[in-house]
N, C-alpha and C. Protein backbone atom coordinates (compact mmCIF):
# COMPACT_ATOMS: atom_id res chain seq x y z
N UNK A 1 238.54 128.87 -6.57
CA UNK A 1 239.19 129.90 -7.35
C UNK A 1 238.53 131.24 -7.00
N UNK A 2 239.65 132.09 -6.36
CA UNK A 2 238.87 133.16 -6.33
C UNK A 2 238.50 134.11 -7.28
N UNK A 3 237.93 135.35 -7.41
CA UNK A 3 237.77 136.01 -8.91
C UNK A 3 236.89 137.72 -8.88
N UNK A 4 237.24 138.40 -9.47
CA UNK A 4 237.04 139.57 -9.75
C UNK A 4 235.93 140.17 -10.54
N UNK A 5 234.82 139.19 -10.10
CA UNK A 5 233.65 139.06 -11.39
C UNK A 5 232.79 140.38 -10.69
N UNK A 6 232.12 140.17 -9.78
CA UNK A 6 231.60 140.50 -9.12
C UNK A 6 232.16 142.21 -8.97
N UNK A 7 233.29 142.44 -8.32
CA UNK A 7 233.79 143.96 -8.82
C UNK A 7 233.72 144.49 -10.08
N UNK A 8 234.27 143.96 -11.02
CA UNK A 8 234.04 144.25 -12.69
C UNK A 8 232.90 144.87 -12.69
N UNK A 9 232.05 143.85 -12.34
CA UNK A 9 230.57 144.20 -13.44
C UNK A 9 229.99 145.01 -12.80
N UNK A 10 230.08 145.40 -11.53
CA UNK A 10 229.58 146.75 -10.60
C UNK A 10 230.28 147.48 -11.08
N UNK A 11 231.56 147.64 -11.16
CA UNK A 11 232.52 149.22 -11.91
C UNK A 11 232.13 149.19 -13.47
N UNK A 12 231.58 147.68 -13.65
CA UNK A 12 230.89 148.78 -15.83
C UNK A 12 229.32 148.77 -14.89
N UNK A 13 228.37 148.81 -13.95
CA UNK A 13 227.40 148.81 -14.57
C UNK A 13 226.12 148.14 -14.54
N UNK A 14 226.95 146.73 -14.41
CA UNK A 14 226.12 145.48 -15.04
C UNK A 14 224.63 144.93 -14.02
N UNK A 15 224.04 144.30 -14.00
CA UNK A 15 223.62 143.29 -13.25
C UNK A 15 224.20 142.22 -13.62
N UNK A 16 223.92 141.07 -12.67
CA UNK A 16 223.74 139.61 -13.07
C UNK A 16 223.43 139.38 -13.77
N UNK A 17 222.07 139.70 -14.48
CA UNK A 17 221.37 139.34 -15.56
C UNK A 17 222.25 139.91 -16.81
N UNK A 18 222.45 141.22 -17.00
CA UNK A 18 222.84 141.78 -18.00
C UNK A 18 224.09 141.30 -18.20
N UNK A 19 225.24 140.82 -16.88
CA UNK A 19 226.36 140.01 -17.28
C UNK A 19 225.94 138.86 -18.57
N UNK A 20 224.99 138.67 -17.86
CA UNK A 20 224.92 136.75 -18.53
C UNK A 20 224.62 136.43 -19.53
N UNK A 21 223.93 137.89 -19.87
CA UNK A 21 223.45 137.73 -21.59
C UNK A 21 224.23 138.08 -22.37
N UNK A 22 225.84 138.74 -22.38
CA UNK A 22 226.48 139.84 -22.49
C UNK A 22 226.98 138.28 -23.12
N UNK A 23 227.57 136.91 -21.97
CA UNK A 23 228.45 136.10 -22.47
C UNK A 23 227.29 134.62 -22.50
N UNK A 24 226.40 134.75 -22.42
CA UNK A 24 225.66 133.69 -23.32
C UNK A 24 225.34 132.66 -22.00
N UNK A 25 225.23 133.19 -20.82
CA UNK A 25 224.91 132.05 -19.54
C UNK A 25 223.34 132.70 -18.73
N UNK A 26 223.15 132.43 -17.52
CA UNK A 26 222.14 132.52 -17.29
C UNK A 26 222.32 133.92 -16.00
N UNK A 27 221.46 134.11 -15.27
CA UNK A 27 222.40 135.17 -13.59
C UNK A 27 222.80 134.12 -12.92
N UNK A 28 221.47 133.47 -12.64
CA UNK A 28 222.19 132.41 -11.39
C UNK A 28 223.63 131.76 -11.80
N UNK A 29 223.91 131.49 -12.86
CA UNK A 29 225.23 130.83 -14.07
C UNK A 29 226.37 132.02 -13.08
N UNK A 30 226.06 133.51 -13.31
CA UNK A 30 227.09 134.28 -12.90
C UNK A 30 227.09 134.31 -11.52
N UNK A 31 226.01 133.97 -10.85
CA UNK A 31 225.94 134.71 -8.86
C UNK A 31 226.90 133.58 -8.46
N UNK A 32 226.81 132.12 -9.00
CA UNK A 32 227.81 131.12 -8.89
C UNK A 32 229.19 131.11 -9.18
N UNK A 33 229.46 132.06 -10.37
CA UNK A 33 230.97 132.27 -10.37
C UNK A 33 231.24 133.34 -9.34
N UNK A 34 230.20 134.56 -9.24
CA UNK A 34 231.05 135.63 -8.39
C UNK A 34 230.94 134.87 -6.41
N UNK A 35 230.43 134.34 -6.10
CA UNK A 35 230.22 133.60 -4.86
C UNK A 35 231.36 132.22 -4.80
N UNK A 36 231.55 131.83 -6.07
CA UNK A 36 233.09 130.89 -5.95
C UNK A 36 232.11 129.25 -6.08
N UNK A 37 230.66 129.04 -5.95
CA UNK A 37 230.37 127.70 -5.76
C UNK A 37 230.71 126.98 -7.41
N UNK A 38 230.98 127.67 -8.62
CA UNK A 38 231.19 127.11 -10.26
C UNK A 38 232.44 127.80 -10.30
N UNK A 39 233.11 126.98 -11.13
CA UNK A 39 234.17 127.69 -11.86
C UNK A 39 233.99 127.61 -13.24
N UNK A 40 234.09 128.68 -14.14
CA UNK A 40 233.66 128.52 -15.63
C UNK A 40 234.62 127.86 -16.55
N UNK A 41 234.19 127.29 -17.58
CA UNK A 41 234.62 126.74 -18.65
C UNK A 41 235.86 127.76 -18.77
N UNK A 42 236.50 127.39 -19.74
CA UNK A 42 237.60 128.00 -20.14
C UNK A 42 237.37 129.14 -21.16
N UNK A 43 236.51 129.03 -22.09
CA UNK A 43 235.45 129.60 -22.73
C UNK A 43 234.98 130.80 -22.50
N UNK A 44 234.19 130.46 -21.37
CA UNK A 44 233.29 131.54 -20.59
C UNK A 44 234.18 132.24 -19.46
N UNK A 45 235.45 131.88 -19.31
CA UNK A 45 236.14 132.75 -18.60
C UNK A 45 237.02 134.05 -19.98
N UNK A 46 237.17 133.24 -20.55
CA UNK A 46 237.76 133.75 -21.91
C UNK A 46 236.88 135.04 -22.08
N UNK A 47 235.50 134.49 -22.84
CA UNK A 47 234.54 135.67 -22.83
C UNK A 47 234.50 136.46 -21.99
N UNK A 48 234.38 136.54 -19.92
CA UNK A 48 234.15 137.40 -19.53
C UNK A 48 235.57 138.04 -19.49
N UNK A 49 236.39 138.11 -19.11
CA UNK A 49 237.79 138.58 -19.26
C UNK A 49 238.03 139.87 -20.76
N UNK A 50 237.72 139.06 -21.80
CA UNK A 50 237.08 139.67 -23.29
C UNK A 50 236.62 140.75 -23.13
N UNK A 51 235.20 140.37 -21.83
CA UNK A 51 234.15 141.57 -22.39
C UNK A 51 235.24 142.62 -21.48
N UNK A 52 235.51 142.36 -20.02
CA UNK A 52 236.11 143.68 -19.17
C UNK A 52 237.39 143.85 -19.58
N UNK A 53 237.88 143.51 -20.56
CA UNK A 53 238.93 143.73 -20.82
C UNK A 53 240.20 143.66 -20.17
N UNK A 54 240.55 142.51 -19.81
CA UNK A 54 241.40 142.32 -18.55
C UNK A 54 241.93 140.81 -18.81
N UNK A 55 243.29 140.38 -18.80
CA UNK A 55 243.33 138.89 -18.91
C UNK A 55 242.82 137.86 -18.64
N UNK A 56 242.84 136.93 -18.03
CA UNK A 56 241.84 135.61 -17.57
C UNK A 56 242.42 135.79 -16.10
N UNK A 57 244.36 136.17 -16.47
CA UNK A 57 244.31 135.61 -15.13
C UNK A 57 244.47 137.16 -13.73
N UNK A 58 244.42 138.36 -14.63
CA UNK A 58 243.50 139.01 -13.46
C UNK A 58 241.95 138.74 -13.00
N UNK A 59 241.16 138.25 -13.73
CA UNK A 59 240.24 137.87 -13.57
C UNK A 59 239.57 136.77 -12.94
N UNK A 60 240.67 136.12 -13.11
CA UNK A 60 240.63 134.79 -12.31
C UNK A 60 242.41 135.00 -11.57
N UNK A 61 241.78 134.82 -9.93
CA UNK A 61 243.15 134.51 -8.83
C UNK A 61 242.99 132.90 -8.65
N UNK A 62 244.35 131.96 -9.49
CA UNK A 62 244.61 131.10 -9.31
C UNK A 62 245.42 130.74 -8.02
N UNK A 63 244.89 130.02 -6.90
CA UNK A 63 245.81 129.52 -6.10
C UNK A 63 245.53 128.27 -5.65
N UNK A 64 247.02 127.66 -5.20
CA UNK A 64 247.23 126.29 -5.51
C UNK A 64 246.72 125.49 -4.55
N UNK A 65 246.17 125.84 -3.83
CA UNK A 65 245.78 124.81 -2.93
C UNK A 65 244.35 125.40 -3.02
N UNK A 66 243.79 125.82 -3.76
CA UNK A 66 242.58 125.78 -4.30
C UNK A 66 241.84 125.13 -5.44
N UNK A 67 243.20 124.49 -5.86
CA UNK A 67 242.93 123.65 -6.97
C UNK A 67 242.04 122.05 -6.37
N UNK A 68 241.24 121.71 -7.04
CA UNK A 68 240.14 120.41 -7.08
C UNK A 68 240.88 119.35 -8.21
């Protein structure tokens, strides 16, 4: 799944770290979503989407033959 984490949190600002505390995970938790090796809970996509204010699914690029 690809994803827009990684741009976001450079245009507010953020670090890794400061992402992660923002939605309750760890950095390494986030360097894994913005690098593509985790995909987050439904939850924690919810939350980050929440915090940048942006749907899930700009935030998350669903494509289908990326599906597991």
């Amino acid at each position: 799944m690809h994803n827009k984490v990684r741009i976001l949190r450079e245009e507010w600002g953020l670090t890794q770290k400061e992402l992660g505390e923002k939605v309750g995970v760890s950095r390494q938790a986030i360097n894994a979503i913005e690098t593509g090796k985790f995909d987050p809970s439904l939850w924690l996509a919810y939350d980050l989407a929440k915090l940048f204010k942006v749907s899930i699914e700009e935030l998350f690029l669903f494509i289908e033959e990326d599906r597991k």
